[in-house]
Protein backbone atom coordinates (compact mmCIF):
# COMPACT_ATOMS: atom_id res chain seq x y z
CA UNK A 1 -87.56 33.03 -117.63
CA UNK A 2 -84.18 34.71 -117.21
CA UNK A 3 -82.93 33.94 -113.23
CA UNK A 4 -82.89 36.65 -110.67
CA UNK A 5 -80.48 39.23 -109.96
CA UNK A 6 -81.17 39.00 -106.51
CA UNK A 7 -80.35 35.48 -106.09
CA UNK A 8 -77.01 35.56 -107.67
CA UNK A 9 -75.77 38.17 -105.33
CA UNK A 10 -77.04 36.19 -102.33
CA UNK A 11 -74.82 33.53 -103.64
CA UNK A 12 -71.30 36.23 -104.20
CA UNK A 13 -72.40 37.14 -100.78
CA UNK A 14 -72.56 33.75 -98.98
CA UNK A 15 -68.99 33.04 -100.37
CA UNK A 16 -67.57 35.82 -99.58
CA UNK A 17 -69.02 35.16 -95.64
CA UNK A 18 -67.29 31.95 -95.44
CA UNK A 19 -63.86 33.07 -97.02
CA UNK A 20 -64.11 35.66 -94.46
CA UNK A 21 -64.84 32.71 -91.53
CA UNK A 22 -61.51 30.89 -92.78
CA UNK A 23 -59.75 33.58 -91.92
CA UNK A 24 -61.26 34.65 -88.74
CA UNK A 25 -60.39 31.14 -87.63
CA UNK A 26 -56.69 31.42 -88.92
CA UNK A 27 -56.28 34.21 -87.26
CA UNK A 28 -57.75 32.46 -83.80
CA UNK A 29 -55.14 29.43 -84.65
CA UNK A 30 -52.37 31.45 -85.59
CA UNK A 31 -53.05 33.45 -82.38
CA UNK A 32 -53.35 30.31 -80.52
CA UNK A 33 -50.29 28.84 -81.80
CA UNK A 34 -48.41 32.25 -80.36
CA UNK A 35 -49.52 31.68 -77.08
CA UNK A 36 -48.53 28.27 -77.03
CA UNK A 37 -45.14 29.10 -78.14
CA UNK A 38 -45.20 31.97 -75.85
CA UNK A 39 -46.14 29.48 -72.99
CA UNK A 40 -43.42 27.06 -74.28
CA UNK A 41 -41.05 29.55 -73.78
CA UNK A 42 -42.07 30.56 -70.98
CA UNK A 43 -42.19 27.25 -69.58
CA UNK A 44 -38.65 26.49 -70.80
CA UNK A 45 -37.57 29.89 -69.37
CA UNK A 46 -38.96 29.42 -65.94
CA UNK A 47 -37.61 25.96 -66.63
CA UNK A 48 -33.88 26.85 -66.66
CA UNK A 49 -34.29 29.39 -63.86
CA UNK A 50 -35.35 26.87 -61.53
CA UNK A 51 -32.46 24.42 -62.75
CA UNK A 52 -30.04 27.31 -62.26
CA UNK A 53 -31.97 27.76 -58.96
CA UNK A 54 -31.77 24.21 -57.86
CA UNK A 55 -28.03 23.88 -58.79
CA UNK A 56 -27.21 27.22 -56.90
CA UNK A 57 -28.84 25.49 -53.85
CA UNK A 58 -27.07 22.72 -54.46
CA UNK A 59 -24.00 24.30 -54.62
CA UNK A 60 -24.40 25.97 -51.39
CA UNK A 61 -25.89 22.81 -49.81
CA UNK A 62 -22.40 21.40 -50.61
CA UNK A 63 -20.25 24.22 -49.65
CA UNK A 64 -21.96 24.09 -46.30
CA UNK A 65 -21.30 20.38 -45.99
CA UNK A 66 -17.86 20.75 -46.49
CA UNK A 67 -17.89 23.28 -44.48
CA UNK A 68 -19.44 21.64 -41.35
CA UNK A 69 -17.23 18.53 -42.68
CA UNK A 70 -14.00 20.54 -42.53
CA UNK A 71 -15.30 22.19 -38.69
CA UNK A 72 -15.94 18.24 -37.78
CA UNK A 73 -12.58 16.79 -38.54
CA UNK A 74 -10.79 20.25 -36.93
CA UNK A 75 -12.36 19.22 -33.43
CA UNK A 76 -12.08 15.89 -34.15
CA UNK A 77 -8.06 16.70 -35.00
CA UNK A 78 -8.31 19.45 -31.89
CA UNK A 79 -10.08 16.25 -29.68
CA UNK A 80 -7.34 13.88 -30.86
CA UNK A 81 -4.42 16.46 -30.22
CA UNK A 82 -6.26 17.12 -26.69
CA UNK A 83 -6.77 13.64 -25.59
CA UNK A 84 -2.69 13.30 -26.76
CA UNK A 85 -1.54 16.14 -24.72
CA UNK A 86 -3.37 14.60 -21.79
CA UNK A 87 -2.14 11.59 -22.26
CA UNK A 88 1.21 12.71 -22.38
CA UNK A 89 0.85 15.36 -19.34
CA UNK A 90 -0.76 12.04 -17.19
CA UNK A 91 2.15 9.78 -18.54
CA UNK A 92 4.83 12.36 -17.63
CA UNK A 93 2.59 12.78 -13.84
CA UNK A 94 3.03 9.30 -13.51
CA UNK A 95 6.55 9.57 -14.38
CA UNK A 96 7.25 12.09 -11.46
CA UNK A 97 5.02 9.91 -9.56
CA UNK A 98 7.17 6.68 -9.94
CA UNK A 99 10.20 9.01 -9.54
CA UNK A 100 9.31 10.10 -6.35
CA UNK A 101 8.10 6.99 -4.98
CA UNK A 102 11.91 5.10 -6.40
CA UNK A 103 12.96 8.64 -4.31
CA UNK A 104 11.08 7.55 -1.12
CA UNK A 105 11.81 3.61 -1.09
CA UNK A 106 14.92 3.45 -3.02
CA UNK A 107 16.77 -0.18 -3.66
CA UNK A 108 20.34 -0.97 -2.33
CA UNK A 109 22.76 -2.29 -4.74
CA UNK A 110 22.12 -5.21 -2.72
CA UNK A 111 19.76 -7.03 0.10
CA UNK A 112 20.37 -6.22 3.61
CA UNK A 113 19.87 -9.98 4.85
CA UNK A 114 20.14 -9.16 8.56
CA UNK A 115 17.90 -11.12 10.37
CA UNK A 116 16.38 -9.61 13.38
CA UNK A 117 13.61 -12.13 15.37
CA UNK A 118 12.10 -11.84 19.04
CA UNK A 119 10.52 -14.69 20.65
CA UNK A 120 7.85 -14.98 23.87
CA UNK A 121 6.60 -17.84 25.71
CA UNK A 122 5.75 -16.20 28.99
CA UNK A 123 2.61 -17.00 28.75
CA UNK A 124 1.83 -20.89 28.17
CA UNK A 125 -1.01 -20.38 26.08
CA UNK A 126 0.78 -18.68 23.37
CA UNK A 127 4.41 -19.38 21.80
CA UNK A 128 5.36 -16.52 19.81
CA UNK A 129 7.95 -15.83 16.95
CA UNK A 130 8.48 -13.00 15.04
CA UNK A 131 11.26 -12.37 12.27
CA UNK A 132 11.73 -9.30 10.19
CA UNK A 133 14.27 -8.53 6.92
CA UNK A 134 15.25 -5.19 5.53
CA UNK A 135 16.12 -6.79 2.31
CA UNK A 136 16.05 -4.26 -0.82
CA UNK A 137 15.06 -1.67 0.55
CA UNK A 138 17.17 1.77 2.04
CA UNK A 139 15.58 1.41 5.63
CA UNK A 140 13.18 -1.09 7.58
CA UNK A 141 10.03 0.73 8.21
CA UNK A 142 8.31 -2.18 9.42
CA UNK A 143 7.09 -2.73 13.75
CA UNK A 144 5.53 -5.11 15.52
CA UNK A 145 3.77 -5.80 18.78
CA UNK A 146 3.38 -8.88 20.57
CA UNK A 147 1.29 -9.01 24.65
CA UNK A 148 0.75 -11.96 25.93
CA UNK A 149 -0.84 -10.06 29.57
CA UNK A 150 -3.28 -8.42 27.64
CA UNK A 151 -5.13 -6.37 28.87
CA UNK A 152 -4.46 -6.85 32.78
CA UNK A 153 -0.72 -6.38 32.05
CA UNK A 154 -1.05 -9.79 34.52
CA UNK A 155 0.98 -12.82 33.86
CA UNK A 156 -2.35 -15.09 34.92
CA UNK A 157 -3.83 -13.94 31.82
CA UNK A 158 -5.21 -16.27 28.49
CA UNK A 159 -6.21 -13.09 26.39
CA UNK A 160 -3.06 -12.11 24.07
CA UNK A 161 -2.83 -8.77 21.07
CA UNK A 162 -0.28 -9.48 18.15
CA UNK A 163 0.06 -7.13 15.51
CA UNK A 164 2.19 -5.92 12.73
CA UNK A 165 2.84 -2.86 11.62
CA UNK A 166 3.95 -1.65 7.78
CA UNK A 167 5.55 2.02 7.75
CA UNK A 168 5.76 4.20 4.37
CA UNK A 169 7.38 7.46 4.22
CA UNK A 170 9.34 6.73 7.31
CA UNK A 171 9.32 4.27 10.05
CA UNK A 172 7.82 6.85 12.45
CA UNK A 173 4.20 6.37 12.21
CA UNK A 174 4.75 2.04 13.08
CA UNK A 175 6.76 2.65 15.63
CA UNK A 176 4.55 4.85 17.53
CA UNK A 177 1.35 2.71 16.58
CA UNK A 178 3.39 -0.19 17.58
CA UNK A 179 3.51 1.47 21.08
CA UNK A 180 -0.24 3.54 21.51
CA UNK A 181 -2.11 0.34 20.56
CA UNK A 182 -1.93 -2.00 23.31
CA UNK A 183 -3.14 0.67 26.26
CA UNK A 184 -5.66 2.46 23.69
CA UNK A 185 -7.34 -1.33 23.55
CA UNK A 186 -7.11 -1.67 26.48
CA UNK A 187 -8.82 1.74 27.06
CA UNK A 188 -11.78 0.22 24.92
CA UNK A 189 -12.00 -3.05 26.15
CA UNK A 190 -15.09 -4.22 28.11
CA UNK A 191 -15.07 -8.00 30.25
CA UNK A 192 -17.42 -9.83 28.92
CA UNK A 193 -16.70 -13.14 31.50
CA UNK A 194 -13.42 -15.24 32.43
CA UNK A 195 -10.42 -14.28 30.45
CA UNK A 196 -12.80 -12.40 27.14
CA UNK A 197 -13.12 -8.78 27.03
CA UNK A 198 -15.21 -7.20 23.84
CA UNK A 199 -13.07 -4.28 22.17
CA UNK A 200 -14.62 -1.37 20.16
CA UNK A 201 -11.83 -1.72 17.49
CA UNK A 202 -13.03 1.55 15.46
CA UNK A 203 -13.03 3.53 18.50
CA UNK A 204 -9.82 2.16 19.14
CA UNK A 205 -8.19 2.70 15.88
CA UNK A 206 -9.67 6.22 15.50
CA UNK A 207 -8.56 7.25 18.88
CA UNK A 208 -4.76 5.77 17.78
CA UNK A 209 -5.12 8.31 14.96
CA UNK A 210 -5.95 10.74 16.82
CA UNK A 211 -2.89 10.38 18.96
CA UNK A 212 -0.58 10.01 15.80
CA UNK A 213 -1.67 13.15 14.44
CA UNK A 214 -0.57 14.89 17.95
CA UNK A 215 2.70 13.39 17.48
CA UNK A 216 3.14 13.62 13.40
CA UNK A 217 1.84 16.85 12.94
CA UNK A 218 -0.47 16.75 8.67
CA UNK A 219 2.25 15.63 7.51
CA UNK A 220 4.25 12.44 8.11
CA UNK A 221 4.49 9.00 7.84
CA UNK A 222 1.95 6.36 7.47
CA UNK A 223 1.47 2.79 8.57
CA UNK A 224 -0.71 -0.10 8.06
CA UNK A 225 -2.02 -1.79 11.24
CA UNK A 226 -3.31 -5.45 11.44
CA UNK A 227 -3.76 -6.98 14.98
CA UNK A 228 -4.91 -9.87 16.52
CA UNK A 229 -6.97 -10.49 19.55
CA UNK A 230 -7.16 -14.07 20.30
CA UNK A 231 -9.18 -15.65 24.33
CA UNK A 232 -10.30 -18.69 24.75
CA UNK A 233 -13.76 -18.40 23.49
CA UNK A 234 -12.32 -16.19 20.04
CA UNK A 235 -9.92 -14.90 17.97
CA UNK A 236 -10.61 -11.62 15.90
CA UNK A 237 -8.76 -9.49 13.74
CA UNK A 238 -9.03 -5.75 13.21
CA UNK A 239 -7.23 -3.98 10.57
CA UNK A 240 -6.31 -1.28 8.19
CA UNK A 241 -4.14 -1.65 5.04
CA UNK A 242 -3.26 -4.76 2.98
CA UNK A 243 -0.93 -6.40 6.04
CA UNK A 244 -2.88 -9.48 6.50
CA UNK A 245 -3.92 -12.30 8.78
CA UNK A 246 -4.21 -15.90 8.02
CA UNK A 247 -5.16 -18.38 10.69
CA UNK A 248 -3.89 -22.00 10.08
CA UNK A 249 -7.84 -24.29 10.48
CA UNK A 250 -7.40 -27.71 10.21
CA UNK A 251 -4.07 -27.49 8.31
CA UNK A 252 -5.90 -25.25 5.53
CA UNK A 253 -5.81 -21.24 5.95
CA UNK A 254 -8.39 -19.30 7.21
CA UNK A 255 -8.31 -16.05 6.16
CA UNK A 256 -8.67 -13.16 9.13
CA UNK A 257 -8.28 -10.04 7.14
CA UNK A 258 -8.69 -8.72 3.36
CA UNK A 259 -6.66 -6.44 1.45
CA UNK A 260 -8.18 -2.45 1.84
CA UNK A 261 -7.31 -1.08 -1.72
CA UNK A 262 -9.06 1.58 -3.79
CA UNK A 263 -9.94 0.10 -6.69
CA UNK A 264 -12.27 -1.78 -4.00
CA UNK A 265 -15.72 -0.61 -5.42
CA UNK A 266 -17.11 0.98 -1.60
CA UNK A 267 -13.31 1.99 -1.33
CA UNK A 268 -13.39 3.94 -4.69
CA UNK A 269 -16.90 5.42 -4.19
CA UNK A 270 -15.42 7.21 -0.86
CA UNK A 271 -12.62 8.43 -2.26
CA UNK A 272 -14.39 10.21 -5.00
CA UNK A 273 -16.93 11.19 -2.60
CA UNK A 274 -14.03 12.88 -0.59
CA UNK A 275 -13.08 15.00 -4.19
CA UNK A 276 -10.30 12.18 -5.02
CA UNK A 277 -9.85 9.89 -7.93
CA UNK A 278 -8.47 6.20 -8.23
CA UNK A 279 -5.49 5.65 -10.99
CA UNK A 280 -3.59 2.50 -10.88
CA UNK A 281 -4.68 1.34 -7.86
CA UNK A 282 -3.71 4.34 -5.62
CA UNK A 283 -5.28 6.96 -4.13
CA UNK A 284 -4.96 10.18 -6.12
CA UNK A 285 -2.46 7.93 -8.30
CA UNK A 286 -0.01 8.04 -5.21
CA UNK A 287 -1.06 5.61 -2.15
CA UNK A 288 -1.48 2.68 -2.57
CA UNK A 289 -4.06 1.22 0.47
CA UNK A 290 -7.36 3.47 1.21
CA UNK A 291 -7.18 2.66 4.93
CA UNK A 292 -4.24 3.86 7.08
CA UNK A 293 -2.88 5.05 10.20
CA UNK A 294 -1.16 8.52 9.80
CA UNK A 295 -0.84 9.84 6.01
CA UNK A 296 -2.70 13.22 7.68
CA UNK A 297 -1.91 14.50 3.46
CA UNK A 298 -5.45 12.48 2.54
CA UNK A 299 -7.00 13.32 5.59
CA UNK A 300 -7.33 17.61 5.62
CA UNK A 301 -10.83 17.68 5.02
CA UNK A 302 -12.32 19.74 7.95
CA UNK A 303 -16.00 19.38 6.66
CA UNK A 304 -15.49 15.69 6.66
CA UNK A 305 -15.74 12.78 9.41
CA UNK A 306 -13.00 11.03 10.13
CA UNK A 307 -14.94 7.97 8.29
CA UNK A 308 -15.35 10.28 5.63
CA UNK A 309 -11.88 11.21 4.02
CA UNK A 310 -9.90 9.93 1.27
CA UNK A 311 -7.90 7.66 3.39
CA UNK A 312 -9.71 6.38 6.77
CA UNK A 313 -8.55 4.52 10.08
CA UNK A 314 -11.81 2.70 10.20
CA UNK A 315 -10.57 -0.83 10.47
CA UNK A 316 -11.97 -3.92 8.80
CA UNK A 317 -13.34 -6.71 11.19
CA UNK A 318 -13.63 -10.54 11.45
CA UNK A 319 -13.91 -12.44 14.51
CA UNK A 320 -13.86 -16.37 14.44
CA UNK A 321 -14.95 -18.77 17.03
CA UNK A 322 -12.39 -20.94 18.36
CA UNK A 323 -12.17 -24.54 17.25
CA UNK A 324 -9.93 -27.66 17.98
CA UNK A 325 -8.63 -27.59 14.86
CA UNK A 326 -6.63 -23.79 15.22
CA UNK A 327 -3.12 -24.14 15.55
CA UNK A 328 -1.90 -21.00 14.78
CA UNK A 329 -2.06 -17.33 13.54
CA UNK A 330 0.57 -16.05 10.83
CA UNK A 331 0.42 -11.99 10.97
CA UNK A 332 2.63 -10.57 8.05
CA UNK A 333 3.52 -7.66 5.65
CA UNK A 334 2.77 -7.43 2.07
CA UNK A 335 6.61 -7.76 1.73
CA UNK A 336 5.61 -11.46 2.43
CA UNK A 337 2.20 -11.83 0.59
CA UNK A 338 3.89 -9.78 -2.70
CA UNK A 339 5.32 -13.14 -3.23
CA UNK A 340 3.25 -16.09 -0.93
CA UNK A 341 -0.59 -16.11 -1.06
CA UNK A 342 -2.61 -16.87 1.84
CA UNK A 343 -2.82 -20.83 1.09
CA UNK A 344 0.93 -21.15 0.19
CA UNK A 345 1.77 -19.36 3.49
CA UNK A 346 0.63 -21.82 5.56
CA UNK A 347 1.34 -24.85 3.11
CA UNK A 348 4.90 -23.36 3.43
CA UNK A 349 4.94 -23.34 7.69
CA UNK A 350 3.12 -26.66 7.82
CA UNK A 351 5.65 -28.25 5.68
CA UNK A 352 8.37 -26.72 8.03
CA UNK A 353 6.67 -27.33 11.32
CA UNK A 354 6.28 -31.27 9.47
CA UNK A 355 10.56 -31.09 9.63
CA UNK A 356 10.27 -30.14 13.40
CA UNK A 357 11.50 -26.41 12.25
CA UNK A 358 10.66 -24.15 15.45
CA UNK A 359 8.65 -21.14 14.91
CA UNK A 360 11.76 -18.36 15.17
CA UNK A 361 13.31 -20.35 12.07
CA UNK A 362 10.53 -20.90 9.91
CA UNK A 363 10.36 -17.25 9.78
CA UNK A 364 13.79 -16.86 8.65
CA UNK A 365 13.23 -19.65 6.43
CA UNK A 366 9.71 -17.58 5.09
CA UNK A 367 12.10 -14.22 5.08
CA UNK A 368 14.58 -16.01 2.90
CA UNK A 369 11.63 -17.24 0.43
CA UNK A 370 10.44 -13.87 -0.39
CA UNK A 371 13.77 -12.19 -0.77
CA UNK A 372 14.22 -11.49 -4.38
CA UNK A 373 17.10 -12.18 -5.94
CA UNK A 374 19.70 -10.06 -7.23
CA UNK A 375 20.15 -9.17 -11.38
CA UNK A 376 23.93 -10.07 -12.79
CA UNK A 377 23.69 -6.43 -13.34
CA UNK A 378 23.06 -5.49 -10.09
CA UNK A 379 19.46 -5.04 -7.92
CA UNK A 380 16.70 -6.93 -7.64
CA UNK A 381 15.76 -9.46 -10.48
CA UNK A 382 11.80 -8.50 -9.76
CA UNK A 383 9.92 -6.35 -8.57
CA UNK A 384 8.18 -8.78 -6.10
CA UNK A 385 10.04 -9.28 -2.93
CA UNK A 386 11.86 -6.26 -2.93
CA UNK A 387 9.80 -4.96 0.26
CA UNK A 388 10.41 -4.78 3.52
CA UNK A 389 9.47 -8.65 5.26
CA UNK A 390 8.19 -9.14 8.76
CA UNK A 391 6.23 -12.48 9.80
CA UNK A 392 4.99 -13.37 12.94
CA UNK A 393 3.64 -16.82 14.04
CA UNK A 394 1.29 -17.32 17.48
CA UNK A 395 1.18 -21.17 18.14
CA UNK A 396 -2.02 -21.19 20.38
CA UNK A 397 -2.47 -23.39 22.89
């Protein structure tokens, strides 16, 4: 039996569905393959835009480095040149400085070696000697005092007041201290049993002050101020400056008084308390001791205490029992401790007083010790001992 009609068209038809599946999933792949090269490029596209992107960034990320680089080193050149210029504005400051202070304590072409000494022994309990030199220096500025009726002003008495006195800027202001201290001590002086008294040294000292700026006006001289008070039962010193003290204990020193200088820390903190400054060792970069008598300049501050300037008469104390083994007291300038120390002071007396030396020429012979000697070009070979030189020696008894 011949086959159906039917069932060969159902076969035509069935290929012909399937040829038309192929390429209905072609055209899906094809399609697909166009997005994904569409999305490649895309991709690549947004790819380079954000390299582009990234380098523009970093481009301006390093022109603002070396931008902020280049600002750096200008104020680091601008701090450089700045710290220069004020080195060189404080160098050429110092340079007037040092000028005027050659100005105010010029050298001589050579010492003046005139010796001029006093000596006391009024009173038995004290032999006294004092000997001062000009030496390098244009004019002797230096003073001294020496009572040995303190403070009765009566010849029975076993209380004595030594002092020494080391002018700058004139010899004014150590003369006249010289002269107000022994009756403004006195003033201040309270008996305490035979022959002792107890002194209020800073009243004392600021009421000397006081006087000295009646007499020197703001301006003036200045002084330093050390002075001994030596009874039976004591001896003390009271003092202002760097003149010292040294008491001769048992053939050793003994020091009485210490060096008031500003780059002392409580010194320093005062001074820049009072608006100054410390710069090599001076007030303001000028004086050179932050205690004195006179020097009114460092002492105009009318919202301040007296105690409270940059430069103050409130003296330094020590006080010492007396002992069998005190000999003596050696009161001196810095004109003599610019060149001796404390300890080869007195190794220096007690090898003269060893000789049998009396007391007026071992000061002579101490003068002559410090006393710089003179360059083959003329002046002073150093700086040190080129000061005026006072020393005084109390033998006590």
């Amino acid at each position: 039996m011949p086959p159906k009609r039917q069932n060969a068209n159902k076969s035509k038809g069935h290929k012909n569905n399937v040829s038309n599946g192929k390429s209905a999933k072609q055209a899906e792949e094809d399609d697909f393959e166009k997005f994904l090269s569409t999305l490649s490029k895309s991709t690549e596209q947004v790819g380079k835009e954000r390299t582009k992107k990234e380098a523009r960034e970093a481009k301006i990320r390093e022109e603002q480095r070396k931008k902020h680089a280049d600002l750096a080193d200008q104020r680091k050149s601008n701090d450089v040149e700045k710290a220069l210029l004020n080195r060189q504005k404080n160098m050429q400051l110092q340079q007037l400085l040092s000028e005027l202070l050659a100005a105010q304590r010029p050298f001589g072409s050579k010492p003046t070696t005139d010796f001029h000494s006093e000596t006391n022994t009024d009173n038995p309990n004290f032999d006294v000697a004092v000997g001062e030199m000009q030496g390098w220096r244009a004019q002797m500025e230096d003073a001294h005092l020496i009572d040995v009726s303190f403070p009765s002003n009566s010849g029975q008495s076993k209380e004595g007041l030594f002092g020494v006195f080391d002018g700058h800027s004139g010899s004014q202001c150590a003369k006249l201290a010289g002269e107000m201290f022994v009756k403004t001590f006195a003033k201040y002086a309270t008996e305490k049993g035979d022959n002792h008294h107890d002194i209020d040294y800073e009243a004392a000292f600021l009421d000397v002050d006081t006087q000295l700026r009646g007499e020197l006006g703001e301006g003036g001289s200045g002084c330093t101020a050390v002075l001994v008070y030596v009874s039976p039962q004591e001896i003390t010193c009271a003092w202002v400056g760097d003149s010292r003290a040294v008491l001769c204990r048992d053939a050793a020193s003994f020091d009485l008084s210490y060096d008031h200088k500003p780059d002392v820390e409580a010194e320093k903190a005062r001074i820049e308390d009072a608006g100054g400054f410390v710069q090599d060792n001076r007030v303001n970069g000028q004086l050179a001791m932050s205690r004195a008598m006179g020097d009114f300049v460092y002492k105009k501050d009318t919202k301040r205490d007296a105690k409270e300037q940059l430069v103050v008469a409130v003296p330094g104390v020590v006080t010492t029992k007396r002992g069998n083994g005190d000999s003596y007291v050696a009161i001196a300038c810095d004109g003599i401790f610019d060149v001796l120390s404390n300890e080869e002071l007195i190794d220096f007396i007690n090898s003269k007083k060893a000789d049998g030396m009396a007391n007026l020429d071992i000061c002579k012979a101490v003068c002559d010790r410090c006393l710089a000697c003179a360059a083959p070009e003329g002046g002073p070979a150093t700086v040190e001992g080129t000061d005026n030189m006072t020393i005084m020696i109390v033998d006590l008894k």
